[in-house]
Protein backbone atom coordinates (compact mmCIF):
# COMPACT_ATOMS: atom_id res chain seq x y z
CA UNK A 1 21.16 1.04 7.56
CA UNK A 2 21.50 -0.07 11.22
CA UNK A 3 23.02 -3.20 11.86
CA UNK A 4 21.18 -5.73 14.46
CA UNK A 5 24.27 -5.39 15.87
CA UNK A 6 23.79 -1.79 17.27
CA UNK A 7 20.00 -3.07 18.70
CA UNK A 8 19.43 -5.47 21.71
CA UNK A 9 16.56 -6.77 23.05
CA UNK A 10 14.67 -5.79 26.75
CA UNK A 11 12.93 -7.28 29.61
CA UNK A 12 9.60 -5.19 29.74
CA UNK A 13 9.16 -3.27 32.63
CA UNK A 14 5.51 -1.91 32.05
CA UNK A 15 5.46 0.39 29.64
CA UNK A 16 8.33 2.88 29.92
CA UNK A 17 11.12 0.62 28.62
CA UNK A 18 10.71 -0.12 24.91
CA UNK A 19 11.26 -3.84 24.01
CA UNK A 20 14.04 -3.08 21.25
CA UNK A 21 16.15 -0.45 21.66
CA UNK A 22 19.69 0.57 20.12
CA UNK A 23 23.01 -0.37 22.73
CA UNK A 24 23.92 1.90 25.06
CA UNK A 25 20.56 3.11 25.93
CA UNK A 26 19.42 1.90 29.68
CA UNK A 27 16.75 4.44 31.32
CA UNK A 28 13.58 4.22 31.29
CA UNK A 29 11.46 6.76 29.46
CA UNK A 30 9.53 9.15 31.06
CA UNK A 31 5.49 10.11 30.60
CA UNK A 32 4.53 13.33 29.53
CA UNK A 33 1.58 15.15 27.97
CA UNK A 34 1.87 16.84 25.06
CA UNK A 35 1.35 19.67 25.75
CA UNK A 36 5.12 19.62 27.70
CA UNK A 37 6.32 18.41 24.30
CA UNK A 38 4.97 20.68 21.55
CA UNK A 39 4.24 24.43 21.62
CA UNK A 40 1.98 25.61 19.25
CA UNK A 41 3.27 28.14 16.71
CA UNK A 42 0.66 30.92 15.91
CA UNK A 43 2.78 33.21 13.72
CA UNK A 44 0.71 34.55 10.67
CA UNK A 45 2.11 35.94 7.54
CA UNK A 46 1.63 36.89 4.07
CA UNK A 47 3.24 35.08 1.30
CA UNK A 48 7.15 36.16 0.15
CA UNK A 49 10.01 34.92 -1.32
CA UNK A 50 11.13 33.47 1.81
CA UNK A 51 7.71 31.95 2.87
CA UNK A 52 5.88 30.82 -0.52
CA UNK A 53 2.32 28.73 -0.39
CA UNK A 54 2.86 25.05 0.93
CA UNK A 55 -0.16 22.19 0.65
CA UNK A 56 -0.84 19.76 3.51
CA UNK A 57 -2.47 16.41 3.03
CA UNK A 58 -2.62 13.69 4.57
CA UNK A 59 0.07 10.64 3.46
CA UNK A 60 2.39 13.41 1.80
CA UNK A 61 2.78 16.02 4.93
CA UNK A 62 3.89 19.65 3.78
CA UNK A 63 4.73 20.14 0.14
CA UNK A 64 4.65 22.70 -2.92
CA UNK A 65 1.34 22.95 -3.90
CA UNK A 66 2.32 21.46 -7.66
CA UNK A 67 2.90 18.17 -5.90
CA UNK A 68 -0.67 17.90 -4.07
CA UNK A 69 -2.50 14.41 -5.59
CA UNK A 70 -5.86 15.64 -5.29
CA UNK A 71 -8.00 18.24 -3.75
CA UNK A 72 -6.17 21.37 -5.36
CA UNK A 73 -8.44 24.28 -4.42
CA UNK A 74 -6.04 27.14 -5.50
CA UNK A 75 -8.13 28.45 -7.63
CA UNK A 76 -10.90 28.88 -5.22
CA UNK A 77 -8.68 31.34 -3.14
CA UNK A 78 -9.10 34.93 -3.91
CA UNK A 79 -6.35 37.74 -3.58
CA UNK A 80 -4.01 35.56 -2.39
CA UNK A 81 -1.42 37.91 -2.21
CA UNK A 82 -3.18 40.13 1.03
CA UNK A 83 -3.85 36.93 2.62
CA UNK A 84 -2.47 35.99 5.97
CA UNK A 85 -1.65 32.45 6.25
CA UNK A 86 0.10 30.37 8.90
CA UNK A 87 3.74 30.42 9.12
CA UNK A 88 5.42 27.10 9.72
CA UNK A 89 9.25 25.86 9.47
CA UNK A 90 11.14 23.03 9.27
CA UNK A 91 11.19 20.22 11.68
CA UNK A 92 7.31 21.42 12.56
CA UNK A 93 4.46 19.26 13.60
CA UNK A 94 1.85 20.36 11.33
CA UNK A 95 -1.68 18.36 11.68
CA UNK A 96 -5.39 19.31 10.34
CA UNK A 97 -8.10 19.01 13.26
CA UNK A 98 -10.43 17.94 10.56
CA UNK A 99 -8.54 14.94 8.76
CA UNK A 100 -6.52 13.83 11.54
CA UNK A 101 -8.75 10.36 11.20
CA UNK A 102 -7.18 10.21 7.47
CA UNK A 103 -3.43 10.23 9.31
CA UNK A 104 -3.31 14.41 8.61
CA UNK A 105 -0.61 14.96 11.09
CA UNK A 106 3.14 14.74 10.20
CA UNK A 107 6.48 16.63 10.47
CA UNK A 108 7.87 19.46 8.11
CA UNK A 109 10.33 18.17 5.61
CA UNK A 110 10.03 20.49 3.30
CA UNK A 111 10.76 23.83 5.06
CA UNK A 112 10.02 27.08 5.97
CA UNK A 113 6.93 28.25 4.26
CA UNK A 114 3.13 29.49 4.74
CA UNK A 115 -0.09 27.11 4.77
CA UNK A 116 -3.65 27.53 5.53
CA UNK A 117 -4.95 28.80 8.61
CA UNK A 118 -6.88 25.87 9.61
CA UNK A 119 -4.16 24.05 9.86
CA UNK A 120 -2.20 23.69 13.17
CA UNK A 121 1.81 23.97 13.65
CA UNK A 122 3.54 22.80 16.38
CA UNK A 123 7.67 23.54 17.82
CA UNK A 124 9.38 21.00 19.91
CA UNK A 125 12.41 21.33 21.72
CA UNK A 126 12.81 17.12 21.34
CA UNK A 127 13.89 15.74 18.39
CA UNK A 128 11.18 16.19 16.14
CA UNK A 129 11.98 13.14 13.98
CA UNK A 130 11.53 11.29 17.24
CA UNK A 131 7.70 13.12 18.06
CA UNK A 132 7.16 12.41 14.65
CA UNK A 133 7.02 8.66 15.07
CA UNK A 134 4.78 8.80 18.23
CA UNK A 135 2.22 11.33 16.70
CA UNK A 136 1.67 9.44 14.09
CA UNK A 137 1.51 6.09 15.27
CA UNK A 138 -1.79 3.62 15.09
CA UNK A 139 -2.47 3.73 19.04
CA UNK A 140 -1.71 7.83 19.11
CA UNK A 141 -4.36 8.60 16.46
CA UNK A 142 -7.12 6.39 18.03
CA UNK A 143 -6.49 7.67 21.33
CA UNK A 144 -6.80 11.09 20.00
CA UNK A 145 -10.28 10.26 17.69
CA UNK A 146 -11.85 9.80 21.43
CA UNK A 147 -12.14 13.39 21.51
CA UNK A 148 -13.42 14.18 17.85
CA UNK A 149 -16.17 16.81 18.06
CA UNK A 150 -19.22 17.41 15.42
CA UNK A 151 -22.29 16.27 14.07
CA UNK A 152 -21.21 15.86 10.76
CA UNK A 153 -18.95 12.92 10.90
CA UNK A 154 -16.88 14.07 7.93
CA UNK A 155 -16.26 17.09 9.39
CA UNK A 156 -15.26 16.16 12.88
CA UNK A 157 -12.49 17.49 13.99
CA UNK A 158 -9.74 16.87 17.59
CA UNK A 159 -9.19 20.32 18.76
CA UNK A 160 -5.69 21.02 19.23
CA UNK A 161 -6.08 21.27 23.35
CA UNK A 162 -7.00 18.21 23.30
CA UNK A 163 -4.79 16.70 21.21
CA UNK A 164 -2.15 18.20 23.49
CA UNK A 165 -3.80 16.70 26.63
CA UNK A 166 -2.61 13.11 25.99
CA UNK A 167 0.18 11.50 27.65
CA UNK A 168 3.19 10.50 25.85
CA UNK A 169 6.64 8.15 26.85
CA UNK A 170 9.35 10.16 25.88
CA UNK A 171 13.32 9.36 25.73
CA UNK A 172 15.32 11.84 28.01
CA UNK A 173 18.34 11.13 25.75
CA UNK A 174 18.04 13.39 22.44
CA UNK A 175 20.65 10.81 21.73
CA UNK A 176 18.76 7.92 21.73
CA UNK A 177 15.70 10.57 20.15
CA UNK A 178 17.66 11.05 17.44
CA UNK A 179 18.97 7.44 16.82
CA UNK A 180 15.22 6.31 16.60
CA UNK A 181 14.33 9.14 14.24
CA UNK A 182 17.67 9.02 12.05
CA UNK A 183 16.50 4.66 11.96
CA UNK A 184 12.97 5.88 10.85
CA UNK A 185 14.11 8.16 8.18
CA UNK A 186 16.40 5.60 6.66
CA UNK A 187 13.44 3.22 6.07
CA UNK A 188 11.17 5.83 4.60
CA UNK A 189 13.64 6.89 2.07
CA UNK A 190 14.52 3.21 1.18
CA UNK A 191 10.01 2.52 0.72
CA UNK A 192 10.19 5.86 -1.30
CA UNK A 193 12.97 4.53 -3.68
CA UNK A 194 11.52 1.13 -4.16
CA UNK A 195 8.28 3.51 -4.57
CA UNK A 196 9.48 5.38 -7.31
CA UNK A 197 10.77 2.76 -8.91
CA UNK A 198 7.38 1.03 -9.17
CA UNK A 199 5.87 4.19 -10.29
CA UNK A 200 8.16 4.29 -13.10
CA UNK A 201 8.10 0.84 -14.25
CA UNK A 202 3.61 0.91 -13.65
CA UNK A 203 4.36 3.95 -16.22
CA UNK A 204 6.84 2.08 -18.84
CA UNK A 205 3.99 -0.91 -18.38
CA UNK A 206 1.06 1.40 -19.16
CA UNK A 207 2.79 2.66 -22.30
CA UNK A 208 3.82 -0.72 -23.65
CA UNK A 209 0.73 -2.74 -22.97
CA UNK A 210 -0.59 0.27 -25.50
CA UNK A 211 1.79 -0.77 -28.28
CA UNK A 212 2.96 -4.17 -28.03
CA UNK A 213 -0.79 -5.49 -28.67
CA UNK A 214 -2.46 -4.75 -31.50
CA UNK A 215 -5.29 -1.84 -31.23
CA UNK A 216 -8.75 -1.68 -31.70
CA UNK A 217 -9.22 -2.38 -35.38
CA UNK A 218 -5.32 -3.48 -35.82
CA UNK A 219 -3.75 -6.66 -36.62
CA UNK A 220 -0.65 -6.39 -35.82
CA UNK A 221 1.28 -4.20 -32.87
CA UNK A 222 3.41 -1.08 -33.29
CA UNK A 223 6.35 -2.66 -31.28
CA UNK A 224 7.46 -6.56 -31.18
CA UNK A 225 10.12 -8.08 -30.42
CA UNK A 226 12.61 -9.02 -33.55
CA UNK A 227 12.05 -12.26 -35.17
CA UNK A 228 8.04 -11.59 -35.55
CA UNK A 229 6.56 -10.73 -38.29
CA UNK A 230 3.06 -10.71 -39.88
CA UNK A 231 -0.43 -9.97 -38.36
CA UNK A 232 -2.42 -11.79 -35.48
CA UNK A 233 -4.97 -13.72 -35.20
CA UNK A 234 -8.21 -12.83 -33.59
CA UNK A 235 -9.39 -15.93 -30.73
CA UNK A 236 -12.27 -16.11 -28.79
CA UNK A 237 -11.23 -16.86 -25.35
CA UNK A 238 -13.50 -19.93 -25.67
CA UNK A 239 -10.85 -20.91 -28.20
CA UNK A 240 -7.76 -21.12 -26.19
CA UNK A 241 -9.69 -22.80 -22.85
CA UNK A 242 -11.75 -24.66 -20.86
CA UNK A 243 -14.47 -23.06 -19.06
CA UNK A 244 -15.69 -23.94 -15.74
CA UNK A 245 -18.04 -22.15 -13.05
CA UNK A 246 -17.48 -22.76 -10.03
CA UNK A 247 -20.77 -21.27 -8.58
CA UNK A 248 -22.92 -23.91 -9.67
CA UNK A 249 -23.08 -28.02 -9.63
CA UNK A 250 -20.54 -28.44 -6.32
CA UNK A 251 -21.21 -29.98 -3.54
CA UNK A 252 -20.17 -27.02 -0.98
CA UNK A 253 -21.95 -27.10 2.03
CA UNK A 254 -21.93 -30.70 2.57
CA UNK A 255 -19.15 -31.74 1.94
CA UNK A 256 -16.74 -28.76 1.43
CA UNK A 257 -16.99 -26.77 3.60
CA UNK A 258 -16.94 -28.75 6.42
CA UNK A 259 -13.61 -30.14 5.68
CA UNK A 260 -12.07 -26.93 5.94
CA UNK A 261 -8.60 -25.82 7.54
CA UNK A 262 -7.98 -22.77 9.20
CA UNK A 263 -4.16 -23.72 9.21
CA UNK A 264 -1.43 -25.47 6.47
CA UNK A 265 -0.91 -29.07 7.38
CA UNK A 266 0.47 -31.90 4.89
CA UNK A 267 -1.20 -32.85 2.05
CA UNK A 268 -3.49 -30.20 1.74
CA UNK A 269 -4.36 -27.30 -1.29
CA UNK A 270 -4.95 -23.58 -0.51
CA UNK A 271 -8.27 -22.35 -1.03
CA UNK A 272 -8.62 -19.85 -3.39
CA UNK A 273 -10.98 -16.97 -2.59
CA UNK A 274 -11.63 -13.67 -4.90
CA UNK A 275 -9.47 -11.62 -2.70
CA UNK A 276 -6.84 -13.99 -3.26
CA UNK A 277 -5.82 -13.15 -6.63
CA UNK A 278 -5.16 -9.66 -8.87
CA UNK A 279 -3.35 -9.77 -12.24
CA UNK A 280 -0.42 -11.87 -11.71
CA UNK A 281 -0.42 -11.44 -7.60
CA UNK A 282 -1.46 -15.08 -6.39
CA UNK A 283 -1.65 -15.43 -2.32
CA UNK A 284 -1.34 -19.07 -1.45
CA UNK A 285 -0.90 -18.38 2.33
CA UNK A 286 -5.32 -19.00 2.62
CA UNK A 287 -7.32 -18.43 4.98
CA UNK A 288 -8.45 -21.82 4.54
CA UNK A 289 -6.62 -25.24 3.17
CA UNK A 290 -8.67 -28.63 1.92
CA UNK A 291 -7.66 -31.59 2.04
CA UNK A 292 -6.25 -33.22 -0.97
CA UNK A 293 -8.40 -36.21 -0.70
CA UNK A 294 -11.76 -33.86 -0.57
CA UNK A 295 -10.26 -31.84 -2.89
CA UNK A 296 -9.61 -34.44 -5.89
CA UNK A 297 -13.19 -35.57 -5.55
CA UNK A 298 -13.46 -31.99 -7.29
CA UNK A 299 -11.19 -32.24 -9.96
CA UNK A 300 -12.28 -29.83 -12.08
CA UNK A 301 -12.21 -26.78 -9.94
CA UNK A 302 -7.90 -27.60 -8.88
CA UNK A 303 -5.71 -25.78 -10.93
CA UNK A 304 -3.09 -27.00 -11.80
CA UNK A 305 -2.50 -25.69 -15.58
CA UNK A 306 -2.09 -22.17 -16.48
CA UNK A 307 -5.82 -20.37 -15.41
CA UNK A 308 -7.56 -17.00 -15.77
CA UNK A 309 -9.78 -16.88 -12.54
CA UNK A 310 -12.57 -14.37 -12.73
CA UNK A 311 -14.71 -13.04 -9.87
CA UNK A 312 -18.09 -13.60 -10.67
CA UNK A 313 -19.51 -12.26 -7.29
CA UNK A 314 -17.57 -9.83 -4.52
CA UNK A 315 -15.14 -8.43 -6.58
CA UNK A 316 -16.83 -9.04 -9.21
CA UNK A 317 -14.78 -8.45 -12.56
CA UNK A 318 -11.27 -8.74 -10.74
CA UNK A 319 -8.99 -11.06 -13.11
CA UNK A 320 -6.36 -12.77 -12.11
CA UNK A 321 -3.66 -15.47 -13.76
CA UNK A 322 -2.31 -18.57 -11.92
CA UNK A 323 0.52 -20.19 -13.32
CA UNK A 324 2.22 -21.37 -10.60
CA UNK A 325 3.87 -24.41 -10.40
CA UNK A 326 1.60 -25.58 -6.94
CA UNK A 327 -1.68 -26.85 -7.25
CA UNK A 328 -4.46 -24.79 -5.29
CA UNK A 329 -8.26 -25.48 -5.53
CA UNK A 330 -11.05 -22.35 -6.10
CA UNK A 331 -13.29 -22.02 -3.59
CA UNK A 332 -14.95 -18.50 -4.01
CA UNK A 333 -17.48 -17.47 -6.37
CA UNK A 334 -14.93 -17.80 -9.82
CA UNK A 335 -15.03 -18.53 -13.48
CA UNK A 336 -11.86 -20.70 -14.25
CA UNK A 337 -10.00 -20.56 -17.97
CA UNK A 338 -8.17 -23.62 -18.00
CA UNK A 339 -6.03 -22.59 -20.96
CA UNK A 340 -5.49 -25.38 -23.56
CA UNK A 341 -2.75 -24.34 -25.75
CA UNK A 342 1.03 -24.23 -23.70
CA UNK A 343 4.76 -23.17 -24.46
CA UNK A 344 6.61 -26.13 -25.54
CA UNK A 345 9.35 -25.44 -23.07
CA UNK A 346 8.18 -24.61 -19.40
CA UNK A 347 11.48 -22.51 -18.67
CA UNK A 348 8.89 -19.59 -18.99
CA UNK A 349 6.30 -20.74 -17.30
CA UNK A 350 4.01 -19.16 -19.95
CA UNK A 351 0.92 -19.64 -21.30
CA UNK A 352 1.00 -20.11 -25.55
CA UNK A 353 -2.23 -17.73 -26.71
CA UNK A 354 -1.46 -18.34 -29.95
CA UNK A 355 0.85 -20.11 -31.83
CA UNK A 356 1.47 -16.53 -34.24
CA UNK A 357 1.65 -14.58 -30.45
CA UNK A 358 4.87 -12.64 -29.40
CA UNK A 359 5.05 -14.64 -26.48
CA UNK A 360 8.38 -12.58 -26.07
CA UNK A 361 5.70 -9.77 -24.61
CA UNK A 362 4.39 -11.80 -22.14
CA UNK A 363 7.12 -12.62 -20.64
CA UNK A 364 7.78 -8.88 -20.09
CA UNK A 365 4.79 -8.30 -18.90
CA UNK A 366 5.00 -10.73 -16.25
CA UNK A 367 8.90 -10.21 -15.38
CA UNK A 368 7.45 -6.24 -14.59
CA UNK A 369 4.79 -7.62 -12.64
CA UNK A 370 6.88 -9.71 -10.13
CA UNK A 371 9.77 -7.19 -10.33
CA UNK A 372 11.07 -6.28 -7.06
């Protein structure tokens, strides 16, 4: 990875100097259109050994067809083998005039191979990691929805002339070009590690949720942990906590919301909202604090115990567990389980659901949740 050493800082001088850039590096860029950049390749083929079928989609960018999420429509082409489709090779730009609002438009890192003819394939005699970066940035892909054409908005589409109209800032260096896309590429691999990593532990997760609590009809799991033994006791969550709504008998308007804080001062709580919790993920940084001393006159809707906090309007059925060791108050629409029944040591920081529970599991549970 690059070292902040090997970046400085730069005065902006309007907008042809970026404001980081790596040492060593001094002109200014140039502007171009786009059309000076990219060529567009129009070579049509049939499939072979040295050109098989590729799938484009938006968010994965050319790849075998096997690894397409969604959308597979293989079957829905006929004779395949006569076919012509559109050549393209690595390094390409390769965008769909149709989905380019969806972020279709990315460079070929997969290789030579043949997609569909609607798609559209560019050369470039820059680095293409470089175009890469400015194709499919934010700013680019708004400025290029100006000219969508269509009456059926799902279907609108940025013709590639026009696409290749807009201006660009360019490096002159390839040096510098290929810095920035080398820097790039680095980061991408490093998201698609840590990606696959939660992939595979959302995977291991799935399968163990499945037998380290009992199933329908069972009383006692397929795995546990050693040391447990014997079968478990069905609760009613009633059972295990208090129950509060927070919809009903509170004195919002008046007196709440009013003393609301758009930013963290002392001796305030956050204030929970539904989209402020998800399983185990708790945001504290609020859109809104409260003062403690409003706060307290509620003292039933702080948390500050081990909760389940249900939506009950919004996102209505989204669950989420505090148990952190901060005090926040709920101020969205949200059932609160003040659980009852706690671990006799807090090292944990778990909640005890029963006293005959493997609370081994929930610790892994959670430990997979916050992993990474």
């Amino acid at each position: 990875m690059v070292s902040n050493d090997e970046m400085k800082g730069n005065v902006k001088h309007g907008d042809h100097v970026p404001e980081i850039r790596f040492l060593g590096f001094e002109d200014a860029w140039i502007r171009k259109a786009l059309n000076e950049v990219l060529n567009e390749r129009k070579v049509l083929q049939k499939i072979s050994d040295d050109a098989p079928i590729l799938a484009f989609a938006a968010g994965q960018g050319v790849i075998d067809r096997s690894e397409r999420k969604s959308n597979n429509r293989d079957h829905l082409t006929l004779d395949q083998a006569n076919k012509f489709y559109k050549l393209t090779e690595y390094d390409d730009i390769v965008y769909n005039p149709s989905n380019l609002k969806y972020g279709a438009i990315d460079r070929n890192k997969h290789g030579r191979g043949v997609i569909s003819p609607i798609y559209v394939t560019f050369t470039t005699e820059e680095k293409a990691s470089f175009i890469e970066h400015i194709v499919k940035g934010e700013k680019f892909k708004l400025r290029a929805l100006v000219y969508e054409e269509g009456t059926v908005v799902k279907r609108q589409s940025v013709k590639p002339e026009n696409l290749l109209s807009l201006d660009v800032n360019i490096s002159l260096s390839l040096n510098e070009q290929t810095k920035i896309g080398d820097f790039f590429q680095q980061i991408d691999r490093l998201i698609s590690q840590h990606q696959q990593k939660h992939d595979k532990l959302l995977n291991i997760k799935k399968a163990l949720l499945e037998k380290m609590f009992p199933r329908s009809g069972k009383t006692e799991p397929e795995i546990r942990f050693k040391g447990f033994s014997g079968d478990w006791n069905s609760q009613k969550l009633s059972n295990l906590c208090s129950l509060i709504t927070k919809q009903t008998g509170f004195d919002y308007s008046e007196t709440i919301k009013p003393s609301l804080l758009t930013q963290y001062v002392d001796e305030v709580y956050p204030f929970l909202q539904n989209k402020d919790f998800d399983g185990t993920t708790i945001n504290l940084n609020t859109d809104f604090y409260i003062p403690k001393e409003v706060a307290e006159t509620f003292p039933r809707i702080i948390i500050n115990t081990p909760s389940i906090l249900v939506s009950i309007s919004g996102k209505i059925g989204n669950v989420g567990f505090y148990n952190l060791p901060q005090s926040a108050f709920i101020g969205g629409a949200v059932g609160i389980c003040k659980l009852t029944l706690f671990l006799e040591s807090r090292k944990e920081n778990l909640p005890v659901l029963h006293k005959r529970s493997d609370c081994g599991s929930v610790s892994l549970f959670l430990r997979l949740d916050n992993y990474g």
